[in-house]
N, C-alpha and C. Protein backbone atom coordinates (compact mmCIF):
# COMPACT_ATOMS: atom_id res chain seq x y z
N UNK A 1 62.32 -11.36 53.01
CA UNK A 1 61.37 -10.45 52.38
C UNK A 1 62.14 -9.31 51.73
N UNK A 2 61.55 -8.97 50.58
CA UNK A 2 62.69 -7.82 49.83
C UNK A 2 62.01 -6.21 50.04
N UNK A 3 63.06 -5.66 50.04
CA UNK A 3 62.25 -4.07 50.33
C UNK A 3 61.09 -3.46 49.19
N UNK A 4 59.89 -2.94 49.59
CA UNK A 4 59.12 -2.38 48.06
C UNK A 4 59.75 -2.14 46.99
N UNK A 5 59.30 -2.63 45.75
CA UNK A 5 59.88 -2.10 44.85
C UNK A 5 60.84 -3.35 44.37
N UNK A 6 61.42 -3.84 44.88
CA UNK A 6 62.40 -5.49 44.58
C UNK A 6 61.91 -6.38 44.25
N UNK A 7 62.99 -7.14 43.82
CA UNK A 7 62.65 -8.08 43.51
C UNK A 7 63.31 -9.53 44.39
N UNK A 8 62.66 -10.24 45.04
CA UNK A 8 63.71 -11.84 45.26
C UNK A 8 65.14 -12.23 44.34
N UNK A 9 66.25 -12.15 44.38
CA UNK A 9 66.98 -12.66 43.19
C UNK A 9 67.24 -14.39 43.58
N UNK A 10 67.97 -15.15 42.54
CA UNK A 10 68.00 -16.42 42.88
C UNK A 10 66.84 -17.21 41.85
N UNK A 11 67.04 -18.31 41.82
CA UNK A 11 66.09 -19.37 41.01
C UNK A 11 65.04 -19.70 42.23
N UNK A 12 63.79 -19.70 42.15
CA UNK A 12 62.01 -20.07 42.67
C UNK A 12 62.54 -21.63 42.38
N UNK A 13 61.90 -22.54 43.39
CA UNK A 13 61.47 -23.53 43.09
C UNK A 13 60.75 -24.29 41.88
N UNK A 14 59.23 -23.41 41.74
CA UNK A 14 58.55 -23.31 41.07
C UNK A 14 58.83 -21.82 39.88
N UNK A 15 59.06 -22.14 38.49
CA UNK A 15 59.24 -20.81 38.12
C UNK A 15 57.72 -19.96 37.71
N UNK A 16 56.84 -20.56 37.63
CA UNK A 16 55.88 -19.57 37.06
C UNK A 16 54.30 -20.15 38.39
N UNK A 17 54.42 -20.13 39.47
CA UNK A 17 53.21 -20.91 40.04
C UNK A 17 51.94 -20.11 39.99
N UNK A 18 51.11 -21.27 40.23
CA UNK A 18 49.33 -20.97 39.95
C UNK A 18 48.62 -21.15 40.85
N UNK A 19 47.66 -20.71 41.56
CA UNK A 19 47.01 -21.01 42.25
C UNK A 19 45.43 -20.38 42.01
N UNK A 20 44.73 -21.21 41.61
CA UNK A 20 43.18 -20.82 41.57
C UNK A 20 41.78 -21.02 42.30
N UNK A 21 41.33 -20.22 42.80
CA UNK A 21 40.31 -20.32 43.79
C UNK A 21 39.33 -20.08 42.81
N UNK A 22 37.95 -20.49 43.01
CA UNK A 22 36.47 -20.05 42.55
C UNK A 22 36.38 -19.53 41.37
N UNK A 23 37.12 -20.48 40.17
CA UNK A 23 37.46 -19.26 38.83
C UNK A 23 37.33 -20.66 37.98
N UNK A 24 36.26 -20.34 36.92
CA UNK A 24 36.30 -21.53 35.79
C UNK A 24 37.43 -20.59 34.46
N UNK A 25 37.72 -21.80 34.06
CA UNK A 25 38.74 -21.80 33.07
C UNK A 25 38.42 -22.95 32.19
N UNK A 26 38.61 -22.66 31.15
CA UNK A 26 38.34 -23.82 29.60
C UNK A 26 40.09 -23.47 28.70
N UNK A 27 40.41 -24.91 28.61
CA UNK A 27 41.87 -24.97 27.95
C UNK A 27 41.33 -24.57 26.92
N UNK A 28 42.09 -23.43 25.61
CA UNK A 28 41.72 -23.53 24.39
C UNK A 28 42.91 -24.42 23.26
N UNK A 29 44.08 -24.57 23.93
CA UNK A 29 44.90 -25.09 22.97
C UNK A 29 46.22 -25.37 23.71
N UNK A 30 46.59 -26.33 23.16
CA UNK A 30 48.29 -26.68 23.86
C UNK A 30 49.20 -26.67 21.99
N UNK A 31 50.21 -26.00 22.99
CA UNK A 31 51.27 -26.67 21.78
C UNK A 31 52.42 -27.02 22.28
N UNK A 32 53.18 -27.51 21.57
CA UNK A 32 54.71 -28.14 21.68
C UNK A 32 55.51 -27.01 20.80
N UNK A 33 56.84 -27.03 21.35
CA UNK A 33 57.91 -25.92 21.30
C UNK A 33 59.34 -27.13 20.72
N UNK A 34 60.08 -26.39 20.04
CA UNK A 34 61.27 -26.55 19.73
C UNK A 34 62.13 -26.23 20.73
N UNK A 35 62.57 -27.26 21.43
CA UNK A 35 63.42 -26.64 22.73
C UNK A 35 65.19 -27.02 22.55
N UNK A 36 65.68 -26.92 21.31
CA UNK A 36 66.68 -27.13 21.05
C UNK A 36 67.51 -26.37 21.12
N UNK A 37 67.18 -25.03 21.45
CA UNK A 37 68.20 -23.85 20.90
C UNK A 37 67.93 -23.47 22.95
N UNK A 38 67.16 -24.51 23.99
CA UNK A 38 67.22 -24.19 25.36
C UNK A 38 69.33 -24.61 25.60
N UNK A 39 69.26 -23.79 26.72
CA UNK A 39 70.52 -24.29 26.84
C UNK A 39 70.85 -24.36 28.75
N UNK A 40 70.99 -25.55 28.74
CA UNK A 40 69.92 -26.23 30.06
C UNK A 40 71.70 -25.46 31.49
N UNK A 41 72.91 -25.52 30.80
CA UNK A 41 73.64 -24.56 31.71
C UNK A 41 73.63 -23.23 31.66
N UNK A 42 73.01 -22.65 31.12
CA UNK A 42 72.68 -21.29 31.22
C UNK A 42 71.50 -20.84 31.84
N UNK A 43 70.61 -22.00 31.46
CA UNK A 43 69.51 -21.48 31.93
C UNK A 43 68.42 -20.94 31.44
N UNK A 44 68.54 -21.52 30.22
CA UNK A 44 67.66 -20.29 28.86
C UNK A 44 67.82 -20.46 27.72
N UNK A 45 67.55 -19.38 26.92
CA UNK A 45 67.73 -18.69 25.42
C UNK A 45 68.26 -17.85 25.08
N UNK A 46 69.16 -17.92 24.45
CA UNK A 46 69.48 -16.42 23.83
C UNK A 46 68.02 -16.03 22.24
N UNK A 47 67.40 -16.58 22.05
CA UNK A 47 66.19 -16.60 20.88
C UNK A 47 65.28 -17.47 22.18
N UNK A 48 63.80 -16.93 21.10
CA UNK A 48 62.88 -17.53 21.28
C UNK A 48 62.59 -18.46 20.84
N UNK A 49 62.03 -19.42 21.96
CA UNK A 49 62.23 -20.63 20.74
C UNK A 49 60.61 -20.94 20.49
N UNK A 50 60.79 -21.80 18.98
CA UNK A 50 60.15 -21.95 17.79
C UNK A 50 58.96 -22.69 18.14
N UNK A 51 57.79 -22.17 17.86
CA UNK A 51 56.64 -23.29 18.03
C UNK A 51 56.73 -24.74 16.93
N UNK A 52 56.38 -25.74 17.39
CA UNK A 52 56.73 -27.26 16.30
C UNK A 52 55.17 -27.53 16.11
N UNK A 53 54.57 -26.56 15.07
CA UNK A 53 53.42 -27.18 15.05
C UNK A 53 53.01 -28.87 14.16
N UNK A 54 54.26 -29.60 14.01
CA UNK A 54 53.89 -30.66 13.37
C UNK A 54 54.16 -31.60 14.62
N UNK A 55 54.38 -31.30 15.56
CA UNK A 55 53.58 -32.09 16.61
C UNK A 55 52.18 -31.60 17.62
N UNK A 56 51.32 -32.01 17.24
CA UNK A 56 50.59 -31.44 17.80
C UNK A 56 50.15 -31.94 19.03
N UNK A 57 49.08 -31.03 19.63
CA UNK A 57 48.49 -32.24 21.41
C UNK A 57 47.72 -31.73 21.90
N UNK A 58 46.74 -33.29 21.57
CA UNK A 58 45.31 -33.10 21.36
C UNK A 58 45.02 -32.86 22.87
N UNK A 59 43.13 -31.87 22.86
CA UNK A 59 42.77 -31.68 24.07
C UNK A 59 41.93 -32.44 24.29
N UNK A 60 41.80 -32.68 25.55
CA UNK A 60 40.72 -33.87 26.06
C UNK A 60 39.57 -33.31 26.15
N UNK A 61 38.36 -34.78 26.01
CA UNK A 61 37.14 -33.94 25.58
C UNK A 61 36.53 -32.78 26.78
N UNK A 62 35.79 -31.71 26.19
CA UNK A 62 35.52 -31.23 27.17
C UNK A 62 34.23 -32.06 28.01
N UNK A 63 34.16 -31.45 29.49
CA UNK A 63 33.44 -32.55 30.21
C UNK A 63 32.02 -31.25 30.39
């Protein structure tokens, strides 16, 4: 446990987790990313990388 105010250092298992109780949610859109400029021994980006909107991905119907 880290003292108030800290942070955990080190890589999470999970990097961004979710957990939702009693809460509706509606997807509005997905996209796909240019992940070329990731640089998988570092760990990252030095840039943000680029949305590829000529692939797109479609959402399923809503129910």
């Amino acid at each position: 446990m880290c003292p108030l105010g800290l942070l955990p250092r080190g890589e999470p298992a999970v990097a961004h987790p979710i957990h939702i109780h009693l809460a509706d949610f509606q997807i509005l859109g997905r996209g796909t990313y240019d992940v070329s400029g990731f640089d998988v021994t570092a760990g990252g980006t030095r840039a943000p990388l680029a949305p590829d909107p000529a692939t797109p991905v479609p959402l399923p119907p809503r129910r």
